[in-house]
Protein backbone atom coordinates (compact mmCIF):
# COMPACT_ATOMS: atom_id res chain seq x y z
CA UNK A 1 0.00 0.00 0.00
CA UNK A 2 2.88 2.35 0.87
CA UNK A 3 4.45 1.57 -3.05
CA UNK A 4 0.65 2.51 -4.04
CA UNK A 5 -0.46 6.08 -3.65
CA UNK A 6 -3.63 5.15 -5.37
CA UNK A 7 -4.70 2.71 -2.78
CA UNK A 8 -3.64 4.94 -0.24
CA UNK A 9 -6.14 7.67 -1.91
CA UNK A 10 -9.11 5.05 -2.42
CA UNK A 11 -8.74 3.92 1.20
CA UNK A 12 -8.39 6.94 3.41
CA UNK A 13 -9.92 9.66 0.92
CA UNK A 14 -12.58 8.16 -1.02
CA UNK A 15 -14.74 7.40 2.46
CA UNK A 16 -14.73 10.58 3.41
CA UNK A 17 -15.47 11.97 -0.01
CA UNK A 18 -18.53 9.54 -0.37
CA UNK A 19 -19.88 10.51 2.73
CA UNK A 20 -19.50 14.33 2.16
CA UNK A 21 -21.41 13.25 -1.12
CA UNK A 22 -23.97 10.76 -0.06
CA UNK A 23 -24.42 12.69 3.21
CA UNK A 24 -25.63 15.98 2.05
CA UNK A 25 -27.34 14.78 -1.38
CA UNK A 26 -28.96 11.24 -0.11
CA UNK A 27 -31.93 12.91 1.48
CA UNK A 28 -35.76 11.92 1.56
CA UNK A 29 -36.85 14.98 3.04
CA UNK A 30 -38.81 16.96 0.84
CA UNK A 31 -39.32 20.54 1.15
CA UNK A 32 -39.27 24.16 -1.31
CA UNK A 33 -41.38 22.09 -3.57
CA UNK A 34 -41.24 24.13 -7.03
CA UNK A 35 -44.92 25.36 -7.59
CA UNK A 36 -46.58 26.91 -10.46
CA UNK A 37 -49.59 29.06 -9.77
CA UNK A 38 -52.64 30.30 -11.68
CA UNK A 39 -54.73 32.59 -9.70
CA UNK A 40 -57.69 33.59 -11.65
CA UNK A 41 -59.66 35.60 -8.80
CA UNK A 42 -56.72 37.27 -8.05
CA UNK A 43 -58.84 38.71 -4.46
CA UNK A 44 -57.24 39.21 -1.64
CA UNK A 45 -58.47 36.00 -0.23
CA UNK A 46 -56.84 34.38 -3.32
CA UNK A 47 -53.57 36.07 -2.06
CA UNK A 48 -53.87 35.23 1.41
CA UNK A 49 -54.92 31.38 1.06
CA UNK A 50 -52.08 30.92 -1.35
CA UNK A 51 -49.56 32.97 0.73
CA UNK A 52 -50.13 29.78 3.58
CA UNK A 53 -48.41 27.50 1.44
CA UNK A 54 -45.20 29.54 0.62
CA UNK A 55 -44.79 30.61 4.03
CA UNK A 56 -44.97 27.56 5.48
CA UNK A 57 -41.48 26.76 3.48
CA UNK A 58 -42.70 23.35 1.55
CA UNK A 59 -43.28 25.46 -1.25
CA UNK A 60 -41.39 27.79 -3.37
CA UNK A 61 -43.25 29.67 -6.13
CA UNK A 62 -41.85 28.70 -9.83
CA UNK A 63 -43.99 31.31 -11.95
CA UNK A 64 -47.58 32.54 -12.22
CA UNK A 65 -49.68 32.13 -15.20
CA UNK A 66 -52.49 33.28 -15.94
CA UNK A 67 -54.33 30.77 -17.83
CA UNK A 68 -54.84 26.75 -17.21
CA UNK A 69 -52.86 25.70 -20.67
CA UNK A 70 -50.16 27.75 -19.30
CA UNK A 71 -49.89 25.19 -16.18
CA UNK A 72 -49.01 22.58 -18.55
CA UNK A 73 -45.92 23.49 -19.96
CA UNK A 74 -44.08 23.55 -16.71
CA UNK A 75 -45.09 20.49 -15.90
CA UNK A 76 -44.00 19.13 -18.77
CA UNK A 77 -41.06 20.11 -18.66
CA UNK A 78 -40.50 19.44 -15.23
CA UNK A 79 -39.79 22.90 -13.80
CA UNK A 80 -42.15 22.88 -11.86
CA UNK A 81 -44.10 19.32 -9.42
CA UNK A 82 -47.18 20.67 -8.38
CA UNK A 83 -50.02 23.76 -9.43
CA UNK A 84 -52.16 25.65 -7.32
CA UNK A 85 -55.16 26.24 -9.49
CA UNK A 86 -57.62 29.01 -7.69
CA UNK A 87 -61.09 29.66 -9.56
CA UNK A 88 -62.72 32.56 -10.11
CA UNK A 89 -64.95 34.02 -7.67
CA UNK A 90 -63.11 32.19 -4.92
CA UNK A 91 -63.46 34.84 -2.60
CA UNK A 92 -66.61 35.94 -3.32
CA UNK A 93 -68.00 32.13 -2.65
CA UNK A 94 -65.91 32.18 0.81
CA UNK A 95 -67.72 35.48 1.86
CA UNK A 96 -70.53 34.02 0.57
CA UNK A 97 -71.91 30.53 0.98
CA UNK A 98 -68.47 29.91 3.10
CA UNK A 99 -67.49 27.17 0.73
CA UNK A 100 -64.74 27.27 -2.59
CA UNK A 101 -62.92 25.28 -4.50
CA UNK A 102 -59.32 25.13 -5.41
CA UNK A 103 -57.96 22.35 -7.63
CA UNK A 104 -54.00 20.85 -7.19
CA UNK A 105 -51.93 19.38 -10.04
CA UNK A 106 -49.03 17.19 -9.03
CA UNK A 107 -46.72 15.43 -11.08
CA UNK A 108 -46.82 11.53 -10.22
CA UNK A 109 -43.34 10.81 -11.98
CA UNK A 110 -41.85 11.16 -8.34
CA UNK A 111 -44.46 9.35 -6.52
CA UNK A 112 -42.85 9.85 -2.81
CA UNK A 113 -42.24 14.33 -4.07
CA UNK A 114 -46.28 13.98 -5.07
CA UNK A 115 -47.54 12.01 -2.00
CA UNK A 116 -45.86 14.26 0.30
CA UNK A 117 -46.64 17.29 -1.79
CA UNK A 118 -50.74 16.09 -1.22
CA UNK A 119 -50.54 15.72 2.33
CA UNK A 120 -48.48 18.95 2.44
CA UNK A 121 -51.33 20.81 0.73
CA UNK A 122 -54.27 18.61 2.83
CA UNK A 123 -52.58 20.31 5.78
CA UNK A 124 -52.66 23.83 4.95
CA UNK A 125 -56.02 23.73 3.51
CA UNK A 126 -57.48 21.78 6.73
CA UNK A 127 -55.67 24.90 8.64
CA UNK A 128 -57.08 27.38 6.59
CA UNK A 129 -60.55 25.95 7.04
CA UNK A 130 -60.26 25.99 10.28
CA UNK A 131 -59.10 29.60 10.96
CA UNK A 132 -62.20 30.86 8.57
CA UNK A 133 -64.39 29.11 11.19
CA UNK A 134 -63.03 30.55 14.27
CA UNK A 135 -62.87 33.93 12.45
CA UNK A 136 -66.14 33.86 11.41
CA UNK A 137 -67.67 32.74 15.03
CA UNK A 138 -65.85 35.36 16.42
CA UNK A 139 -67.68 37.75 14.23
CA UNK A 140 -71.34 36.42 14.78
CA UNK A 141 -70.35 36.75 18.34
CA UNK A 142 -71.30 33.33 19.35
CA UNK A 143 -69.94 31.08 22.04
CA UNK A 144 -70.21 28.19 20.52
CA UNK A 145 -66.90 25.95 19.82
CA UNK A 146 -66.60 22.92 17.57
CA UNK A 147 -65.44 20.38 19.81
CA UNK A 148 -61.78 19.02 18.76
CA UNK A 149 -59.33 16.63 19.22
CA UNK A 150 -55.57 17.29 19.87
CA UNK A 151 -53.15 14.66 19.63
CA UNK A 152 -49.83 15.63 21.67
CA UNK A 153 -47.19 13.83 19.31
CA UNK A 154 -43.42 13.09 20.54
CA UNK A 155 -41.04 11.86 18.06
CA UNK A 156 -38.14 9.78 19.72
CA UNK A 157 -34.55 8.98 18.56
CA UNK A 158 -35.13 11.78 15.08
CA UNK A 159 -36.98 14.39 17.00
CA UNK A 160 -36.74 16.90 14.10
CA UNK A 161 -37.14 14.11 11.33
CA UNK A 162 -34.30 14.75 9.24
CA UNK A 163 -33.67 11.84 6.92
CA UNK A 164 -30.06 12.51 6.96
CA UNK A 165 -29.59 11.26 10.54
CA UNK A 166 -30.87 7.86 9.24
CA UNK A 167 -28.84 7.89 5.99
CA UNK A 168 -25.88 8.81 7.49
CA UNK A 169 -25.23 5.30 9.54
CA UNK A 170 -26.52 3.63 6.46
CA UNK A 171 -23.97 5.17 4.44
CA UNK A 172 -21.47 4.29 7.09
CA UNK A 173 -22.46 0.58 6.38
CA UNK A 174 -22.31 0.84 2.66
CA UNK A 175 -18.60 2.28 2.63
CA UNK A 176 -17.53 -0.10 5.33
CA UNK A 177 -18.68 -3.19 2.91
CA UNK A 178 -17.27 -1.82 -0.24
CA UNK A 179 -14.15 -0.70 1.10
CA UNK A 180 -13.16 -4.14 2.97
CA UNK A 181 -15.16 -6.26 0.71
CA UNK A 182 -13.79 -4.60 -2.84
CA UNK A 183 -10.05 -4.23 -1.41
CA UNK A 184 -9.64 -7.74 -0.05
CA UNK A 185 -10.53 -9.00 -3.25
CA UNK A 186 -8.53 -6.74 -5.74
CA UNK A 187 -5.79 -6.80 -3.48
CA UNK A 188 -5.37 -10.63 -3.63
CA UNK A 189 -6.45 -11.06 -7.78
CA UNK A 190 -3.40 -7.95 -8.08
CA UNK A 191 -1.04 -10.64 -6.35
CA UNK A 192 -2.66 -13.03 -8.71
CA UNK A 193 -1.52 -11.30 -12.01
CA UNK A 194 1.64 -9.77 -11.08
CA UNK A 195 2.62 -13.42 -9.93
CA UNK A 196 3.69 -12.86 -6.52
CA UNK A 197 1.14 -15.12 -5.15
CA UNK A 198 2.91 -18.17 -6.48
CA UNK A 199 6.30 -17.35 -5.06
CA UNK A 200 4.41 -16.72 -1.67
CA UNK A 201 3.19 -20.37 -1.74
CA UNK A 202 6.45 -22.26 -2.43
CA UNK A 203 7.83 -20.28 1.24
CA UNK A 204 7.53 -21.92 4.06
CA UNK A 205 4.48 -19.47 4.84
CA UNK A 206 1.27 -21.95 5.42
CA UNK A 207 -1.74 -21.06 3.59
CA UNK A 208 -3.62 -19.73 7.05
CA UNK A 209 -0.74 -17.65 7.58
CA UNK A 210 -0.97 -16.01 4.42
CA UNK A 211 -4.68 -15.61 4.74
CA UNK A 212 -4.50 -13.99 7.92
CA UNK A 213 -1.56 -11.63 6.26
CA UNK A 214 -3.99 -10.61 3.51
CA UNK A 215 -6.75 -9.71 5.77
CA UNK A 216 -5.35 -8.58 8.75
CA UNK A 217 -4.13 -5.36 7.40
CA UNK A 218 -7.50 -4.59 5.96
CA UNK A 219 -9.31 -5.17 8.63
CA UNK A 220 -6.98 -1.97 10.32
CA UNK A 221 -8.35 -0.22 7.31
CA UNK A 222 -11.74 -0.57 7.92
CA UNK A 223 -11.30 0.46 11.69
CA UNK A 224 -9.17 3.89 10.42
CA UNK A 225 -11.91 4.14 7.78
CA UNK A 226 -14.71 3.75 10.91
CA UNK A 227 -13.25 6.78 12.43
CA UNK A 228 -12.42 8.92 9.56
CA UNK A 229 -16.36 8.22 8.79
CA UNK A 230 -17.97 8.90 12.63
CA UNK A 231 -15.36 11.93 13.31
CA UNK A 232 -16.50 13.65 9.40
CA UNK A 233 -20.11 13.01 10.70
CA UNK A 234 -19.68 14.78 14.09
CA UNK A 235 -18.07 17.62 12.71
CA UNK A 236 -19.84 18.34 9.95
CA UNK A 237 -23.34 16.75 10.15
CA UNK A 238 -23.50 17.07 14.16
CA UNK A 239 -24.45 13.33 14.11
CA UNK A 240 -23.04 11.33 17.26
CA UNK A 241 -23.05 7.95 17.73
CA UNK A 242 -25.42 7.76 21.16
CA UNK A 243 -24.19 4.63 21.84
CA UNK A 244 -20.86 2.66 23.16
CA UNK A 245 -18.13 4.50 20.52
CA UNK A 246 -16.36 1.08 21.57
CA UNK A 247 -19.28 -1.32 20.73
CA UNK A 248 -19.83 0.30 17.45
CA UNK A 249 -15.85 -0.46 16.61
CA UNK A 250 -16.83 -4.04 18.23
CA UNK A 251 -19.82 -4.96 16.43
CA UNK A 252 -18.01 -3.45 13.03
CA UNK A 253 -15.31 -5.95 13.60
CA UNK A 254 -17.96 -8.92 13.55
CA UNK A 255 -19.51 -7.14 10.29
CA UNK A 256 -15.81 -7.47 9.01
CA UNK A 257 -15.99 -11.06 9.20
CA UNK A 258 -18.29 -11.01 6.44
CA UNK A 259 -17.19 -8.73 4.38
CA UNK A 260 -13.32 -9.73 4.30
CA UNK A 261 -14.74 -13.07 4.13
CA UNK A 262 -16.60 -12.18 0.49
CA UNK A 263 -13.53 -10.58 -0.72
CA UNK A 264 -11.98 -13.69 -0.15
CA UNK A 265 -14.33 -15.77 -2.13
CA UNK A 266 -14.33 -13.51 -5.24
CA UNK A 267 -10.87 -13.43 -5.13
CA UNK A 268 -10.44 -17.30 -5.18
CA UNK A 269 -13.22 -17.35 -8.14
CA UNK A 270 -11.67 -14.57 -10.56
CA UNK A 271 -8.78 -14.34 -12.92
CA UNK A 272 -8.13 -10.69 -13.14
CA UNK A 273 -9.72 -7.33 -11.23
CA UNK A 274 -11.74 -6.32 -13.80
CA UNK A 275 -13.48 -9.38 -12.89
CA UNK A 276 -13.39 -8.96 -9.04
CA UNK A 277 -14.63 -5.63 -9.72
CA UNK A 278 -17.66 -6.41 -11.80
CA UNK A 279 -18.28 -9.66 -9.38
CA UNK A 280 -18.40 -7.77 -6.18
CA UNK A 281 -20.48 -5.20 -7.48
CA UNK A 282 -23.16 -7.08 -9.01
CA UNK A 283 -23.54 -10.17 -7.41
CA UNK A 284 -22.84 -8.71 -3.97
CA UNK A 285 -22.82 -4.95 -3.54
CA UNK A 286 -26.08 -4.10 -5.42
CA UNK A 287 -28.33 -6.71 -4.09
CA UNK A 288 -27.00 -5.98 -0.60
CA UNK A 289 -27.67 -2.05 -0.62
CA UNK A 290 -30.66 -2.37 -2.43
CA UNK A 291 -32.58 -5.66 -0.42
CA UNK A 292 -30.96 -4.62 3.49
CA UNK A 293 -33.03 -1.74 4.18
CA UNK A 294 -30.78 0.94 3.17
CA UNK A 295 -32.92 3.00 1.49
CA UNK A 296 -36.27 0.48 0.93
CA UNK A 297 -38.58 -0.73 3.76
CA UNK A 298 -37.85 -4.28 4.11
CA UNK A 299 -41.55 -4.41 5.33
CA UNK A 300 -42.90 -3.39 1.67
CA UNK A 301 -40.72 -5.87 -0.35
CA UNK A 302 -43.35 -8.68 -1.31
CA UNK A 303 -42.86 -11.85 0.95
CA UNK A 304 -40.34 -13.78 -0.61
CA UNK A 305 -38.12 -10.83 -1.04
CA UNK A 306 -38.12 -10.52 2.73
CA UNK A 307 -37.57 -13.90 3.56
CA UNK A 308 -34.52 -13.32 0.91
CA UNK A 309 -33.42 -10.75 3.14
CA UNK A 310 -32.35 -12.70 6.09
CA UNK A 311 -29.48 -14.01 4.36
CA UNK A 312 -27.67 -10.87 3.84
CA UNK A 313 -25.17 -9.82 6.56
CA UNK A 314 -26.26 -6.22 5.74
CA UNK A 315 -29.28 -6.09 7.02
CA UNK A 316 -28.37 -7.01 10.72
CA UNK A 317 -25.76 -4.43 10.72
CA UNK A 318 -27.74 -1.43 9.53
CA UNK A 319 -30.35 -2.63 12.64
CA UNK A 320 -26.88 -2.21 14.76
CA UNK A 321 -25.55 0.80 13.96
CA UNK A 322 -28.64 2.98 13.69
CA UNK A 323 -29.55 1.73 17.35
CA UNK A 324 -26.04 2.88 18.37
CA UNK A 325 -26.33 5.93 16.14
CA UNK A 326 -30.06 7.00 16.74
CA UNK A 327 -31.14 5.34 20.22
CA UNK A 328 -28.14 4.75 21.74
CA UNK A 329 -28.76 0.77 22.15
CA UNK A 330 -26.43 -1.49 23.90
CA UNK A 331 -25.50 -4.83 24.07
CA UNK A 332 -28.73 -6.13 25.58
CA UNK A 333 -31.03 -4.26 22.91
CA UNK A 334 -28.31 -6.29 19.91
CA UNK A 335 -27.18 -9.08 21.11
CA UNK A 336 -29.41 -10.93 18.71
CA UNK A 337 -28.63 -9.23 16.11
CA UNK A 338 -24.78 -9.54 16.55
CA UNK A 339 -25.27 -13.16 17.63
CA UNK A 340 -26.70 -13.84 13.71
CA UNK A 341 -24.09 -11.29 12.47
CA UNK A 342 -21.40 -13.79 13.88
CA UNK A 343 -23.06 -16.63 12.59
CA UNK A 344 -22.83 -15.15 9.31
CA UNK A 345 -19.12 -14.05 9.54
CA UNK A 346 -17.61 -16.99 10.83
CA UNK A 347 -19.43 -19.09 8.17
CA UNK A 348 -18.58 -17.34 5.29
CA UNK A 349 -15.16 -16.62 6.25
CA UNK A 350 -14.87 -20.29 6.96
CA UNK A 351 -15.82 -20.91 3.61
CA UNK A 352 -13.92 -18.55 2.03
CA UNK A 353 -10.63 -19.34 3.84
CA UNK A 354 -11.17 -23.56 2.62
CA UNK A 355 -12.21 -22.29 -1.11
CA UNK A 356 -9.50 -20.41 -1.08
CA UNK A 357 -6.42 -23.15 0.45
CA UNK A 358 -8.00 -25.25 -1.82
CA UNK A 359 -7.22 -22.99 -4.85
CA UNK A 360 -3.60 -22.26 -3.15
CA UNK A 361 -3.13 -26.55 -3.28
């Protein structure tokens, strides 16, 4: 690694690089939704209603037309994901009979932007209902009250609901995997083609001996890599890890098992890195980030999907460190899920290890 300043670049900088990346950009939070509008009462009811939904920051305004074909060029062209359409005579018909309509237009490309986009809207027009009520009763001078409900809501572990505390620990995961997993196995195919691998086996070096020198050092890496990753996401995301700082580096080492132990298989079952490469990423990597409950409920994948699930090594760990990240869990609140972590890791390095000796004989 020392005669390779690459390496030395793709282990210590790339983490933190991906994180800065993933961190900031791998967000489900959705918010300053571009909006066109089309006010065609233009009252000052109109103004008011529509002012609610800009100034409660979920929407930003994107242009205002004045006709209903205008609407459809922006979204079309995707400048703009949802239109406020307000009819004429709006105000009048609030003054009025106390009832209007409004219509909303949301582009259903993004289903999870338009969802949250409807509820969004649902919320401010259920508020504005409500204040047009109590203004109105006020008025009449009656002291009559519609009788309500409140529900007091407390949000634990995420009390302000930002997505990036729980993509953060995720992402931690990911890099952890593909840095261990990916290096094992390209370092030991490299040995492979330069040809140094064969003079290793006719020393006196026994094959466990070499295996444990081609993993050990990579395991360091991953620990150095673990807190390049947690010190990047205190300082500059102002996410701590609640929990034992000395479990998380614990637990990690069981995740390591499997990881360093998948390297080692690829490695023993390809001829050059190209291969390795292409191996790890789509046999391994992408089902693994996309079936462990990175970024997908596990809970909405159909059932044999899920049951699929339980074989990956991935999804135990992200259960591990977002309870160290997020809830501060300890031993007692993982112990299960470490216990089937080492399960995994000592099988499939087991495996790995034989395939490999094997290959060595």
């Amino acid at each position: 690694m020392r005669r390779d300043f690459r390496m030395m670049r793709l282990v210590f900088a790339a983490p933190v690089l991906q994180l800065l990346v993933l961190g900031y950009a791998a967000t489900m939070d959705v918010r300053e939704i571009p909006t066109v509008i089309c006010d065609l009462d233009r009252s000052a009811e109109s103004r008011r209603f529509l002012g609610e939904f800009f100034q409660s920051g979920y929407f930003t305004a994107k242009a205002q037309v004045d006709s209903l074909d205008a609407v459809d060029r922006y979204l079309d062209d995707g400048e703009a994901s949802i239109a406020l359409l307000v009819p004429r005579d709006f105000g009048d018909q609030l003054a009025g009979s106390g009832t209007a309509g409004m219509a909303v237009i949301v582009d259903g490309s993004d289903s999870n932007v338009a969802v949250t986009a409807l509820n969004y809207a649902s919320q401010i027009v259920g508020t504005y209902s409500e204040r047009i009520i109590m203004r109105r009763l006020e008025r009449s001078g009656t002291q009559f009250r519609p009788v309500t409900s409140r529900v007091q809501a407390r949000v634990w572990y995420n009390p302000e609901l930002k997505s990036r505390d729980f993509m953060v620990p995720g992402i931690l995961a990911q890099l952890l995997m593909l840095m261990t997993m990916m290096l094992t196995s390209l370092a030991i195919v490299k040995e492979k083609e330069r040809g140094t691998l064969e003079q290793l086996i006719v020393t006196p070096v026994t094959p466990v001996q070499l295996i444990l020198g081609k993993l050990i050092p990579f395991i360091l890496i991953g620990f150095i890599d673990i807190a390049l990753v947690v010190l990047t996401a205190r300082l500059l995301f102002g996410i701590r890890v609640r929990g034992s700082v000395a479990l998380l580096f614990g637990l990690s080492g069981v995740f390591l098992l499997s990881t360093l132990g998948l390297g080692l298989f690829i490695s023993s079952i390809s001829r050059n890195q190209q291969q390795a490469m292409m191996t790890a990423i789509f046999f391994v990597m992408m089902p693994m980030i996309m079936l462990s409950g990175f970024v997908f409920p596990i809970e909405n994948m159909p059932k044999l999907i899920q049951f699929f699930t339980y074989l990956l090594p991935l999804r135990y760990y992200f259960v591990i460190i977002r309870g160290l990240f997020l809830k501060g869990s300890t031993l007692a609140e993982l112990w299960d899920q470490a216990a089937i972590l080492l399960v995994f890791g000592i099988a499939i390095l087991g495996l790995a290890a034989q395939r490999f000796r094997k290959r060595l004989g």
